[in-house]
Protein backbone atom coordinates (compact mmCIF):
# COMPACT_ATOMS: atom_id res chain seq x y z
CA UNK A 1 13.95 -17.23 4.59
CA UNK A 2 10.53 -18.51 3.50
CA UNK A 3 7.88 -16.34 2.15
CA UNK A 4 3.72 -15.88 3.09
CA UNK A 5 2.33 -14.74 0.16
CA UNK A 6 -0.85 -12.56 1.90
CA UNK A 7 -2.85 -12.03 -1.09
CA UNK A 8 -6.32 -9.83 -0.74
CA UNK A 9 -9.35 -10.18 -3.23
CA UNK A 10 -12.75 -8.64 -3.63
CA UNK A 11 -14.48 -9.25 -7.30
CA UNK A 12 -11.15 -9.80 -9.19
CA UNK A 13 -12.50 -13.17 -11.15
CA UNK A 14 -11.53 -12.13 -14.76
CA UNK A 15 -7.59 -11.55 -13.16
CA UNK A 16 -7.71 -14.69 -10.75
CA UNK A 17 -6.15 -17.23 -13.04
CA UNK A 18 -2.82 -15.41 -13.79
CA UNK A 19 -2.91 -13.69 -10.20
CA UNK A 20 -2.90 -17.09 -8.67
CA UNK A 21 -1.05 -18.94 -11.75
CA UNK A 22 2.34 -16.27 -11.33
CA UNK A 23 2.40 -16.62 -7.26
CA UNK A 24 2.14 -20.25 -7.26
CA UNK A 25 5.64 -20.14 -9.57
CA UNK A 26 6.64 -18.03 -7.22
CA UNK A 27 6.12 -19.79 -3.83
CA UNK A 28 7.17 -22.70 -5.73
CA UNK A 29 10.66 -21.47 -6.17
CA UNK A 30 10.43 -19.59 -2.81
CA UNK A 31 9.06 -22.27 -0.35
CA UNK A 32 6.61 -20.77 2.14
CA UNK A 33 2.82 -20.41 1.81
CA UNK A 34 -0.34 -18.57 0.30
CA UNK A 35 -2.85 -16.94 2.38
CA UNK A 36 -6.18 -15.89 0.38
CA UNK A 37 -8.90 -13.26 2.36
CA UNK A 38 -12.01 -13.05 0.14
CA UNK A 39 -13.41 -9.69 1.00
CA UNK A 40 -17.01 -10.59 0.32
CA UNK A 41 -16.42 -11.16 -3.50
CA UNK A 42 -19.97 -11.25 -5.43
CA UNK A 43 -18.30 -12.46 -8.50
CA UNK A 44 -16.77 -16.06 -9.55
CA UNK A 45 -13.75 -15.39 -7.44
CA UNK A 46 -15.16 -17.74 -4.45
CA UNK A 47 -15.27 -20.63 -6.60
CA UNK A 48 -12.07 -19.91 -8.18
CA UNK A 49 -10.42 -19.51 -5.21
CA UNK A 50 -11.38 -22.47 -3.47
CA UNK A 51 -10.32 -24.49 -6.80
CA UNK A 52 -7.03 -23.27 -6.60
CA UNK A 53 -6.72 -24.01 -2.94
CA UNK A 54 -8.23 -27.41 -3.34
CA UNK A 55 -4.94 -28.00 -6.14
CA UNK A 56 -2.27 -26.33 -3.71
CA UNK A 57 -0.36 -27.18 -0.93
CA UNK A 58 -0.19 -24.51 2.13
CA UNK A 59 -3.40 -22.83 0.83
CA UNK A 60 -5.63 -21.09 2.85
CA UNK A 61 -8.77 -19.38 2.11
CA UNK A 62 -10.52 -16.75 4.84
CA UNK A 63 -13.18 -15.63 3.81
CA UNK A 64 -15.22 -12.26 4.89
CA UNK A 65 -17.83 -10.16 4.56
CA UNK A 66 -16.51 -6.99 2.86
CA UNK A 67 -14.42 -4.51 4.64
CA UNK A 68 -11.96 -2.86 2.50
CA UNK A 69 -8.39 -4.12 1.61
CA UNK A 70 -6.84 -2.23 4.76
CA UNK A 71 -9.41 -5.18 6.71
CA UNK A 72 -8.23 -7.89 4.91
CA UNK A 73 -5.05 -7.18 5.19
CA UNK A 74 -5.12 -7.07 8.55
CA UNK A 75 -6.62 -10.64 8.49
CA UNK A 76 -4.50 -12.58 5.70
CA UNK A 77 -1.41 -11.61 7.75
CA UNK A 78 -2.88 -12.79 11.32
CA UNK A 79 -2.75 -16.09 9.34
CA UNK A 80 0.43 -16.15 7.86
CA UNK A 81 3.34 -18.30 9.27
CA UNK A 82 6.81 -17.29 7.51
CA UNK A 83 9.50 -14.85 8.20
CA UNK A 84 8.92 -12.75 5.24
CA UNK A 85 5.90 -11.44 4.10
CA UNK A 86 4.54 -10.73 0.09
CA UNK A 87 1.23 -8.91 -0.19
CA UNK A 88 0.20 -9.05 -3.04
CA UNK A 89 -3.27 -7.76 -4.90
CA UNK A 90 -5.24 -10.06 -6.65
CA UNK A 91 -5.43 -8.56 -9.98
CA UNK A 92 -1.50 -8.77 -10.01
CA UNK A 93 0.81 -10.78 -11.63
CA UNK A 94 4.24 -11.28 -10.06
CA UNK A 95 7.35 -11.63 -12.47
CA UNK A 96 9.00 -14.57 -12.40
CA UNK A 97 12.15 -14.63 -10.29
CA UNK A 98 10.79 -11.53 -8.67
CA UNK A 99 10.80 -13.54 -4.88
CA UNK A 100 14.03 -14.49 -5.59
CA UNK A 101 15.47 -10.90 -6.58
CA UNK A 102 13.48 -9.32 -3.52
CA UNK A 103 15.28 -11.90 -1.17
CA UNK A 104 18.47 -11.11 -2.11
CA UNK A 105 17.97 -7.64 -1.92
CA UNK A 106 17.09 -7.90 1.61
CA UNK A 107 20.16 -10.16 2.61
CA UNK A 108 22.23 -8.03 0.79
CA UNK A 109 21.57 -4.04 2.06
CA UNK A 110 19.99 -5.80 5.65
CA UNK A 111 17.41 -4.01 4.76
CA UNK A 112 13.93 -4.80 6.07
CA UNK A 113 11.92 -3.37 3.44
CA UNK A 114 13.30 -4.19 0.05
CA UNK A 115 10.85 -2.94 -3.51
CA UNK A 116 11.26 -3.05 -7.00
CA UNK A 117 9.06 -1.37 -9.76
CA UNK A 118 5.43 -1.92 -10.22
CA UNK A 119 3.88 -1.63 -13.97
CA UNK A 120 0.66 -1.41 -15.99
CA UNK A 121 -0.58 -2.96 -18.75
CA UNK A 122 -3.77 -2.93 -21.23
CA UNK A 123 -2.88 -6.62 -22.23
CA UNK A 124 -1.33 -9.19 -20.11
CA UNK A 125 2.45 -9.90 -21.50
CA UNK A 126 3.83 -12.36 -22.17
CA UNK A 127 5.39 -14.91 -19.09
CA UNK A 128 7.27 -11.72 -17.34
CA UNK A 129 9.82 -12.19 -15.32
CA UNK A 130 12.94 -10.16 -13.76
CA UNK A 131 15.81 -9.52 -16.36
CA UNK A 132 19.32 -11.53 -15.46
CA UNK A 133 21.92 -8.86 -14.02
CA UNK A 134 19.13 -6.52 -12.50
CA UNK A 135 20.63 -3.81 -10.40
CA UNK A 136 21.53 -4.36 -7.29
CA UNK A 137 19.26 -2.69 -4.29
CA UNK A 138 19.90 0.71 -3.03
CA UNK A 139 19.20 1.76 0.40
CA UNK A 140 17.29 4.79 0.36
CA UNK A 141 18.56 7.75 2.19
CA UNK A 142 15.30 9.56 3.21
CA UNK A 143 12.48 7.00 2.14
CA UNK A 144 10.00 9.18 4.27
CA UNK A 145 10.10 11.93 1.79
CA UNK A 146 9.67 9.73 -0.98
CA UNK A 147 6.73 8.18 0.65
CA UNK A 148 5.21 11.69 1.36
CA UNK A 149 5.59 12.68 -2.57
CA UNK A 150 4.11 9.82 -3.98
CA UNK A 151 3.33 6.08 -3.35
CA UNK A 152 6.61 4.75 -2.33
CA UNK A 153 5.82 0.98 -3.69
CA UNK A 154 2.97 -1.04 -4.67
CA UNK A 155 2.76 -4.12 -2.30
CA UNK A 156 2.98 -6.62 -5.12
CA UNK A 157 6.25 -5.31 -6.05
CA UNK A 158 7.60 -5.58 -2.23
CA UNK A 159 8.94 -7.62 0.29
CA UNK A 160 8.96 -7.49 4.54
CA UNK A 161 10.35 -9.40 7.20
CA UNK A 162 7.97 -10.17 9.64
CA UNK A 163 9.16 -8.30 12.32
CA UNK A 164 8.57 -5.17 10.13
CA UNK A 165 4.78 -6.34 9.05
CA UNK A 166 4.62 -6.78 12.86
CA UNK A 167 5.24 -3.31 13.35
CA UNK A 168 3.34 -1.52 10.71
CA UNK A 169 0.46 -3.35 11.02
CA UNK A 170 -2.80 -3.32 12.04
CA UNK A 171 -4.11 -0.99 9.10
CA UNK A 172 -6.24 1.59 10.47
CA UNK A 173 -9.69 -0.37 8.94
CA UNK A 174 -11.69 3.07 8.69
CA UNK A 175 -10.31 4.05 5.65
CA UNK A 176 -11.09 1.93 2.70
CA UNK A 177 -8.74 3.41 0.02
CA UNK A 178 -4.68 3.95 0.08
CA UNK A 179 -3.52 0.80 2.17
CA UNK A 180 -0.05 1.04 -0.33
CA UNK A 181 0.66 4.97 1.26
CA UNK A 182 -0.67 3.86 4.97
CA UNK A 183 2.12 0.91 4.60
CA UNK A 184 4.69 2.27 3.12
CA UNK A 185 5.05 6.03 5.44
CA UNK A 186 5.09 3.36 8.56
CA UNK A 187 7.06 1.16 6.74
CA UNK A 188 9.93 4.51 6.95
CA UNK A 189 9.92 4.17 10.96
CA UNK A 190 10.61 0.66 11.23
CA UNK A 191 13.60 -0.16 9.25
CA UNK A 192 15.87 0.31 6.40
CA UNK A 193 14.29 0.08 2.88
CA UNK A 194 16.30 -1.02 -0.37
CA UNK A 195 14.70 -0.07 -4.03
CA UNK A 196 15.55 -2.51 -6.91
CA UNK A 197 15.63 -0.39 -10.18
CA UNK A 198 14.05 -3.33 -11.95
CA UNK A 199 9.86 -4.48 -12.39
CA UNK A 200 8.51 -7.10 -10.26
CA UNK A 201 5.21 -6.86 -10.49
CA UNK A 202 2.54 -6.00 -13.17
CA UNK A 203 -0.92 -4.58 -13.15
CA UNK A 204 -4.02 -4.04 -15.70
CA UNK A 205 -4.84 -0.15 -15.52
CA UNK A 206 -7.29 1.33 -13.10
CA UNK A 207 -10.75 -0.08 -13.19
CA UNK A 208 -13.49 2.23 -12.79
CA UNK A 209 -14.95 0.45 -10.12
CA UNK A 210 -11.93 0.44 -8.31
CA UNK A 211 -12.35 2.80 -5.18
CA UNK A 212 -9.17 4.40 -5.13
CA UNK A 213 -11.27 6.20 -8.58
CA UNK A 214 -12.37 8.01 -5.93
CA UNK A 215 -9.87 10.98 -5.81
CA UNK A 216 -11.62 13.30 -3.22
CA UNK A 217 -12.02 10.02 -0.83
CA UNK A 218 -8.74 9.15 -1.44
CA UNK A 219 -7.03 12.45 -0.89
CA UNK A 220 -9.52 13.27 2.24
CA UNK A 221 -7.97 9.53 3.62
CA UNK A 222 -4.49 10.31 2.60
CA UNK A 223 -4.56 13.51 4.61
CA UNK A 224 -6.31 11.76 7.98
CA UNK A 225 -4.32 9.16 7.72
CA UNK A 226 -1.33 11.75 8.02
CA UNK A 227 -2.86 13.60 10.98
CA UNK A 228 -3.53 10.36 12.52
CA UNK A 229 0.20 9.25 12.33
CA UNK A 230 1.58 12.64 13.69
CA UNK A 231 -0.63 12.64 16.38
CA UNK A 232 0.02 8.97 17.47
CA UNK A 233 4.00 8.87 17.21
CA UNK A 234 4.55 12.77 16.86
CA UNK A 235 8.11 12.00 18.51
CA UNK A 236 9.10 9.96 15.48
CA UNK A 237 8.49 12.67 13.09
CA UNK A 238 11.12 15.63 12.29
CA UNK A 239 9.06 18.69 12.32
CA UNK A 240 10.30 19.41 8.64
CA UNK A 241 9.00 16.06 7.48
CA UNK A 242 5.29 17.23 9.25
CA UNK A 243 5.06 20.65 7.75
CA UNK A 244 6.37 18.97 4.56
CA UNK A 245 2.73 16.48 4.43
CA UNK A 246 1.23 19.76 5.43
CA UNK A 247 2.43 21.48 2.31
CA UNK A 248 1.69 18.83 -0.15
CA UNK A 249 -1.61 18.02 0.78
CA UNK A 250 -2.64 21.59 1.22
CA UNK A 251 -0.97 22.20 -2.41
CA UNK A 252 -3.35 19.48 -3.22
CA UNK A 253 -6.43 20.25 -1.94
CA UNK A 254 -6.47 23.67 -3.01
CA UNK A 255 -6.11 22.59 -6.44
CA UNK A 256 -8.96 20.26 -5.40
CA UNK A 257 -11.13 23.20 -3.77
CA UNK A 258 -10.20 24.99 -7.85
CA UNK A 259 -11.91 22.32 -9.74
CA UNK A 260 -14.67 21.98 -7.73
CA UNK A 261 -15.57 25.90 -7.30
CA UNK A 262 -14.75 25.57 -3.63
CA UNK A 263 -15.82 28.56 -1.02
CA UNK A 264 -13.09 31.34 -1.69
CA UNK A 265 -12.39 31.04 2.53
CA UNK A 266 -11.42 27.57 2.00
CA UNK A 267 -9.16 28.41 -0.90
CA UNK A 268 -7.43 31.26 0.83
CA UNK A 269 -6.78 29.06 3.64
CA UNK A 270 -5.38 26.14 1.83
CA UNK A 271 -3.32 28.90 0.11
CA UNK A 272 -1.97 30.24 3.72
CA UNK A 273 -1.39 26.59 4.60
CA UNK A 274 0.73 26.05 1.60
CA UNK A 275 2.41 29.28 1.83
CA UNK A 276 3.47 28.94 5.81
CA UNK A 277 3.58 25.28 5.99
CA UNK A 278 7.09 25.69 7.26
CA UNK A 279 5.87 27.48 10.71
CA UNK A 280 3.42 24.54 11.73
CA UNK A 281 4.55 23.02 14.26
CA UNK A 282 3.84 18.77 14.37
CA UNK A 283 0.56 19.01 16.49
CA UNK A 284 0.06 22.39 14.01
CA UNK A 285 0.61 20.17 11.00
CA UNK A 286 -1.97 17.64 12.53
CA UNK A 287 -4.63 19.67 12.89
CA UNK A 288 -4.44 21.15 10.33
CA UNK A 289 -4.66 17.91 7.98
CA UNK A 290 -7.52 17.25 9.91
CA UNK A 291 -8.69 20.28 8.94
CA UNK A 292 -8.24 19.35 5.07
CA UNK A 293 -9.71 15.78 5.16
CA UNK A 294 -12.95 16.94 6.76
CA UNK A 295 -13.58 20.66 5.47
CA UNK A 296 -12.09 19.90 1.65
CA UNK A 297 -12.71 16.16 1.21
CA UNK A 298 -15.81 16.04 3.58
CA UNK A 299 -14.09 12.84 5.16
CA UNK A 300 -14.44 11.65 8.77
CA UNK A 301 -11.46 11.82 10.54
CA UNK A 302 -12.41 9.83 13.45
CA UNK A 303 -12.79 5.69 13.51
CA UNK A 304 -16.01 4.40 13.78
CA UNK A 305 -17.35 3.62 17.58
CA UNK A 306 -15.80 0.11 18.66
């Protein structure tokens, strides 16, 4: 199985040359190709990225105006070829032998999601790559859970089939923060997914000007993208799993609604929500995320007219 290596930039020049330098090992031990979108980058990465395509074989470069990562992401995998699919971020470096270990993973559990860890640094380390005699992968017994507590995996760290990218993507393109949580709660309805207790990817620590620095946004997105997804497959979902988002993000946004001296009606409600989470019903649950995103967050549910 050969590997598309989807990677999506926007103004990640001072990362570029290790980004591109660790998945070039990579695809080199891998086979397969890279697929670059530039999502309107106003810094060097333009010109760095076409160098490195000019240098490499099965390059390609798209390039966009900017759209957000869930847009791009969209795009880089219209254009990608192989039967497993690597997204990876551009200010990323993959550890060597990390393709390799991800592979195996997935021939070994037939998984069709299989993720390792994903770490931060403050300075780049030195050549990374996956320790000899990593664990083997795990399948994961209720991923869906997981996924609902806290970012399941960090694309860089992960690896699809294609059939699976097929089904969890398009991105919804409204919402320009959290395309790891939109991927990875679909990612729990279309196959099994194996966890590798071992680091495959690294990353510098949050930028400022990174937007997912934008908690409110972020948690207002998380919590339409939730209603959203209950709403359009509400079949798929056990009714514990809905009143289980419920509960979490109301938990959330009241301590949200705390620190921002919230009106005392919105905190009472969150608090009811949290308390009786458990009696919502899935259309219940959705609404009342919907509820949260716009009234807490002050996000727009709704995608923008066509």
């Amino acid at each position: 199985m050969t590997i598309s290596y989807v990677v999506t930039c926007y103004n990640k020049a001072p990362f570029l040359a290790d980004t591109l330098a660790s998945i070039a090992a990579e695809r080199a031990g891998s086979g397969g190709e890279i697929v670059i979108v530039d999502d309107g980058s106003t810094d060097e990465s333009p010109v760095i990225l076409a160098e490195f395509a000019a240098a490499q074989g099965d390059t390609q470069v798209i390039t966009q105006e900017n759209r957000g990562v869930a847009a791009a992401t969209n795009v880089g995998f219209s254009h990608a070829a192989h039967d497993a699919i690597r997204f990876c971020d551009a200010d990323d470096i993959l550890c060597a032998g990390s393709s390799r270990a991800l592979l195996q993973a997935l021939a070994g559990t037939g998984a069709g999601v299989a993720f390792g860890r994903h770490e931060t640094y403050r300075s780049k380390p030195e050549d990374p790559a996956v320790a000899d005699g990593a664990a083997a992968a795990q399948i994961l017994a209720d991923p869906l859970r997981l996924a609902l507590t806290r970012n399941l995996f960090s694309p860089s760290s992960t690896i699809m089939t294609r059939r699976v990218a097929e089904r969890i993507l398009p991105l919804p393109e409204h919402f320009r923060t959290g395309q790891d949580y939109m991927m990875a709660v679909r990612a729990c309805f279309c196959a099994g997914i194996a966890r590798l207790e071992t680091t495959l990817s690294l990353g510098p620590e949050a930028q400022g000007d990174r937007l997912s620095a934008d908690l409110g946004r972020m948690y207002g997105e998380t919590a339409a993208f939730l209603s959203q997804e209950i709403r359009r497959g509400p079949d798929a979902w056990r009714p514990g799993d809905a009143s289980f988002a419920l509960k979490r993000n109301a938990g959330r946004a009241l301590l949200w609604s705390r620190r921002n001296r919230g009106p005392l009606q919105d905190r009472l409600k969150l608090q009811a929500l949290k308390l009786f989470a458990g009696w919502h019903d899935r259309q219940a649950a959705a609404r009342a995320l919907a509820w949260i995103a716009t009234a807490i967050y002050r996000v727009d549910t709704a995608p923008p007219p066509a």
